[in-house]
N, C-alpha and C. Protein backbone atom coordinates (compact mmCIF):
# COMPACT_ATOMS: atom_id res chain seq x y z
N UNK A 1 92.72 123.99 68.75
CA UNK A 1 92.02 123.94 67.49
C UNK A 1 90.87 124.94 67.51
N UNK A 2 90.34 125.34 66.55
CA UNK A 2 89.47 126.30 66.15
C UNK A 2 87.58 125.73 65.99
N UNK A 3 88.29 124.51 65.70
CA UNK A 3 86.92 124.02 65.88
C UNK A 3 87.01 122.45 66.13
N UNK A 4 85.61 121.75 66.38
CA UNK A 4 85.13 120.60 66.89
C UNK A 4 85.03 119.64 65.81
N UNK A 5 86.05 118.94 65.49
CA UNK A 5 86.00 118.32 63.73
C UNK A 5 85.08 117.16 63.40
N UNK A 6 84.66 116.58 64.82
CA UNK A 6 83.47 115.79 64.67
C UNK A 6 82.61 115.91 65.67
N UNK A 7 80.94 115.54 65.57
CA UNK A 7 80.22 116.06 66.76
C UNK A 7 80.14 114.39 67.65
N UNK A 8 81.12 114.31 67.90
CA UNK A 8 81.28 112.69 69.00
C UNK A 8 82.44 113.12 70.06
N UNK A 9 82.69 111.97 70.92
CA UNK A 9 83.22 111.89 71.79
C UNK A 9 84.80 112.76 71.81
N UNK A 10 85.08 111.14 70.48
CA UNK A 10 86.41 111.70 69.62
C UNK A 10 86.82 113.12 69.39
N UNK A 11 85.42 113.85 68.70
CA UNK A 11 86.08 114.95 68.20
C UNK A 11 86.01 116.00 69.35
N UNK A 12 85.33 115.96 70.22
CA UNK A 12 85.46 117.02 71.46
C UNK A 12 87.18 116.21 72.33
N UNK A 13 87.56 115.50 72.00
CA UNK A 13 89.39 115.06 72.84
C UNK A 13 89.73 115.78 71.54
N UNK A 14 89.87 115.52 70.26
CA UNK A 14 90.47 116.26 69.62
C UNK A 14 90.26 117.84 69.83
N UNK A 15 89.19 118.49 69.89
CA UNK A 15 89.39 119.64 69.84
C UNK A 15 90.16 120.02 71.65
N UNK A 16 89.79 119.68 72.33
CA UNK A 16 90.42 119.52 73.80
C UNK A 16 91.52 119.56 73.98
N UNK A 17 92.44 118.57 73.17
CA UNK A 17 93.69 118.00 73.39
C UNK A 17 94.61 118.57 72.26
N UNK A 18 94.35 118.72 70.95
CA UNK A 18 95.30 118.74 69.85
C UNK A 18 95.35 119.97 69.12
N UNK A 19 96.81 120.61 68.96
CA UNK A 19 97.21 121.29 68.38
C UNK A 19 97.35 121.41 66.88
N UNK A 20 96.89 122.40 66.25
CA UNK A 20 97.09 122.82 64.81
C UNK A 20 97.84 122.17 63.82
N UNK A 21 98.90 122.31 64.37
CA UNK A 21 99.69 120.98 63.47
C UNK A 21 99.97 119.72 63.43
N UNK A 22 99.37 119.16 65.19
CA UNK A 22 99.23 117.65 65.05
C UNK A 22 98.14 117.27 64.02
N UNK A 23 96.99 118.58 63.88
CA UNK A 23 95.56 118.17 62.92
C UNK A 23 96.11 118.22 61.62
N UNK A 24 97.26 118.85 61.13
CA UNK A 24 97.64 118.87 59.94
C UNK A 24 98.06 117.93 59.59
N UNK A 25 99.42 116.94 60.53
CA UNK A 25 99.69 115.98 60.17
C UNK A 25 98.79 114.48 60.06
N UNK A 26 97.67 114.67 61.02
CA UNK A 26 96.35 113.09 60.41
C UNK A 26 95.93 113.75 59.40
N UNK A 27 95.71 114.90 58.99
CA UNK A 27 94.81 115.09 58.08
C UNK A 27 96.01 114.70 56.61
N UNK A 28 97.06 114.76 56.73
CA UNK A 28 97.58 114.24 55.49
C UNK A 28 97.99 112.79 55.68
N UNK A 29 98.14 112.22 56.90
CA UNK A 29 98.01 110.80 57.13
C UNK A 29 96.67 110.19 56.49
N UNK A 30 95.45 110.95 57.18
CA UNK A 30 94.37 110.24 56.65
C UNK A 30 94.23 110.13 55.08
N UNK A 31 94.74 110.72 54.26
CA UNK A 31 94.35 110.89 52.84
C UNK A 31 95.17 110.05 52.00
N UNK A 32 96.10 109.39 52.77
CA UNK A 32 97.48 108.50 52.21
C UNK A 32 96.40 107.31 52.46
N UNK A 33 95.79 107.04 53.86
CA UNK A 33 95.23 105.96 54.17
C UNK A 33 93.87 105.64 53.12
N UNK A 34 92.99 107.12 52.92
CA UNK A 34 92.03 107.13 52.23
C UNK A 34 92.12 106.47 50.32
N UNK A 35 93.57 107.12 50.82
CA UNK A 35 93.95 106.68 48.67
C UNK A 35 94.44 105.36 48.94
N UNK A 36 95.28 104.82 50.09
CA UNK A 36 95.70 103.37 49.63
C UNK A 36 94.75 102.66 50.00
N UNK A 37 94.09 102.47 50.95
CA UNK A 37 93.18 101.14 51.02
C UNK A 37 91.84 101.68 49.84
N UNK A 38 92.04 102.89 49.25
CA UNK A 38 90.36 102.91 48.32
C UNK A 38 89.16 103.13 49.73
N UNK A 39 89.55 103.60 50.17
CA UNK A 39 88.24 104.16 51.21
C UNK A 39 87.14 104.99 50.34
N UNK A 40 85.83 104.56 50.93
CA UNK A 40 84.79 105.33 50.45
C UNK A 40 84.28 105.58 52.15
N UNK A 41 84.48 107.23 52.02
CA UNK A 41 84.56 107.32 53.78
C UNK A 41 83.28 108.08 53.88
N UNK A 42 82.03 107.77 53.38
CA UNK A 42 80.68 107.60 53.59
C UNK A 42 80.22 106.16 54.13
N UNK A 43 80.83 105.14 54.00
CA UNK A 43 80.83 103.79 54.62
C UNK A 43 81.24 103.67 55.88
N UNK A 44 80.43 103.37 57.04
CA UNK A 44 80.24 102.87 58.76
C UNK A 44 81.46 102.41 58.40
N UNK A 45 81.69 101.23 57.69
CA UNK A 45 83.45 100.56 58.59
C UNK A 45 84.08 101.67 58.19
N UNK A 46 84.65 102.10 57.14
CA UNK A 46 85.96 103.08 56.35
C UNK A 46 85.77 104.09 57.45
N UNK A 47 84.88 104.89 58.36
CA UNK A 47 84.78 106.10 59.26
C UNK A 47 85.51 104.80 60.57
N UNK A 48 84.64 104.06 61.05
CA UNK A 48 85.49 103.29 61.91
C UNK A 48 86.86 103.00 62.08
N UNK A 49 87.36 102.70 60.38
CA UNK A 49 89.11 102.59 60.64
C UNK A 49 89.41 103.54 60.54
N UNK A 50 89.01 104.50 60.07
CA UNK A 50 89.74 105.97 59.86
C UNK A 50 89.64 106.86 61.62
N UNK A 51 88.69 106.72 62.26
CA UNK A 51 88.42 107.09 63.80
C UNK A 51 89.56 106.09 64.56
N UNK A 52 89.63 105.18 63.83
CA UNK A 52 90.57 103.86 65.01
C UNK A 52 92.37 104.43 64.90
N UNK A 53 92.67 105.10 63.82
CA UNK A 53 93.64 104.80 63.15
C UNK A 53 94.00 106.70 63.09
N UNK A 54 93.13 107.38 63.58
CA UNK A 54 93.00 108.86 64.34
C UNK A 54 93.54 108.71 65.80
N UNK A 55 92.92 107.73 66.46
CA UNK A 55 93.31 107.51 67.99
C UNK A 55 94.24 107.06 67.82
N UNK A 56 94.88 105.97 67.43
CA UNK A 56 96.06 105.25 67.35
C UNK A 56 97.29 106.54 67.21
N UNK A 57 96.62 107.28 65.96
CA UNK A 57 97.70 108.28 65.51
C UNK A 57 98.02 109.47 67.00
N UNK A 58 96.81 109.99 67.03
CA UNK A 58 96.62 111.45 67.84
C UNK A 58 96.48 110.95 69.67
N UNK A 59 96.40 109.88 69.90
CA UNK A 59 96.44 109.47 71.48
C UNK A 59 97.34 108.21 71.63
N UNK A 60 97.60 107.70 70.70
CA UNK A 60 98.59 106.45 70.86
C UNK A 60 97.31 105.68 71.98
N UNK A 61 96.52 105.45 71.55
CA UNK A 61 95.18 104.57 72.37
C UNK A 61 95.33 103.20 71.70
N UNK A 62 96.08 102.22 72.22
CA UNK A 62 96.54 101.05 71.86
C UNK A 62 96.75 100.83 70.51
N UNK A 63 97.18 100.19 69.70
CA UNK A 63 97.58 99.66 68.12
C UNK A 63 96.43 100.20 67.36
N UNK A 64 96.63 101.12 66.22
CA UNK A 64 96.15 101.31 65.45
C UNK A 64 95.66 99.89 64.52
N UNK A 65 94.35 100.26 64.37
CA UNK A 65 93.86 98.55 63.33
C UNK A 65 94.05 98.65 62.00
N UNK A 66 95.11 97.11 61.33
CA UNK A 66 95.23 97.11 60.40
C UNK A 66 93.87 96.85 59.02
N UNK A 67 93.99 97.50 58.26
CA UNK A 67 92.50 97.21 57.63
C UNK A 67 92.52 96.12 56.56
């Protein structure tokens, strides 16, 4: 990746670990997730499931949480 998509833990494994088009595919995962549950992803939990449900997707880091 080209760059560091968040300044946390997370986003330095993502930039570390993940290729261009795995980022393409959460990034259109995330926006399916963002439109069906109505996320307002300025809200602590909605960044939480959306980070939980990034790992789940991009590391298979145990069960993604249902929201």
């Amino acid at each position: 990746m080209p760059f560091r998509p968040f300044q946390n833990e997370l986003g330095l494994r993502v930039f570390e670990r993940i290729c261009n088009s795995c980022w393409g595919e959460w990034l259109k995962l995330q926006q399916q997730l963002i439109n069906h549950y109505g996320l307002q992803v300025r809200e602590p939990q909605a960044k939480e499931f959306l980070y939980a449900q990034l790992e789940g997707f991009l590391f298979k880091a145990g069960e993604a949480k249902e929201g």
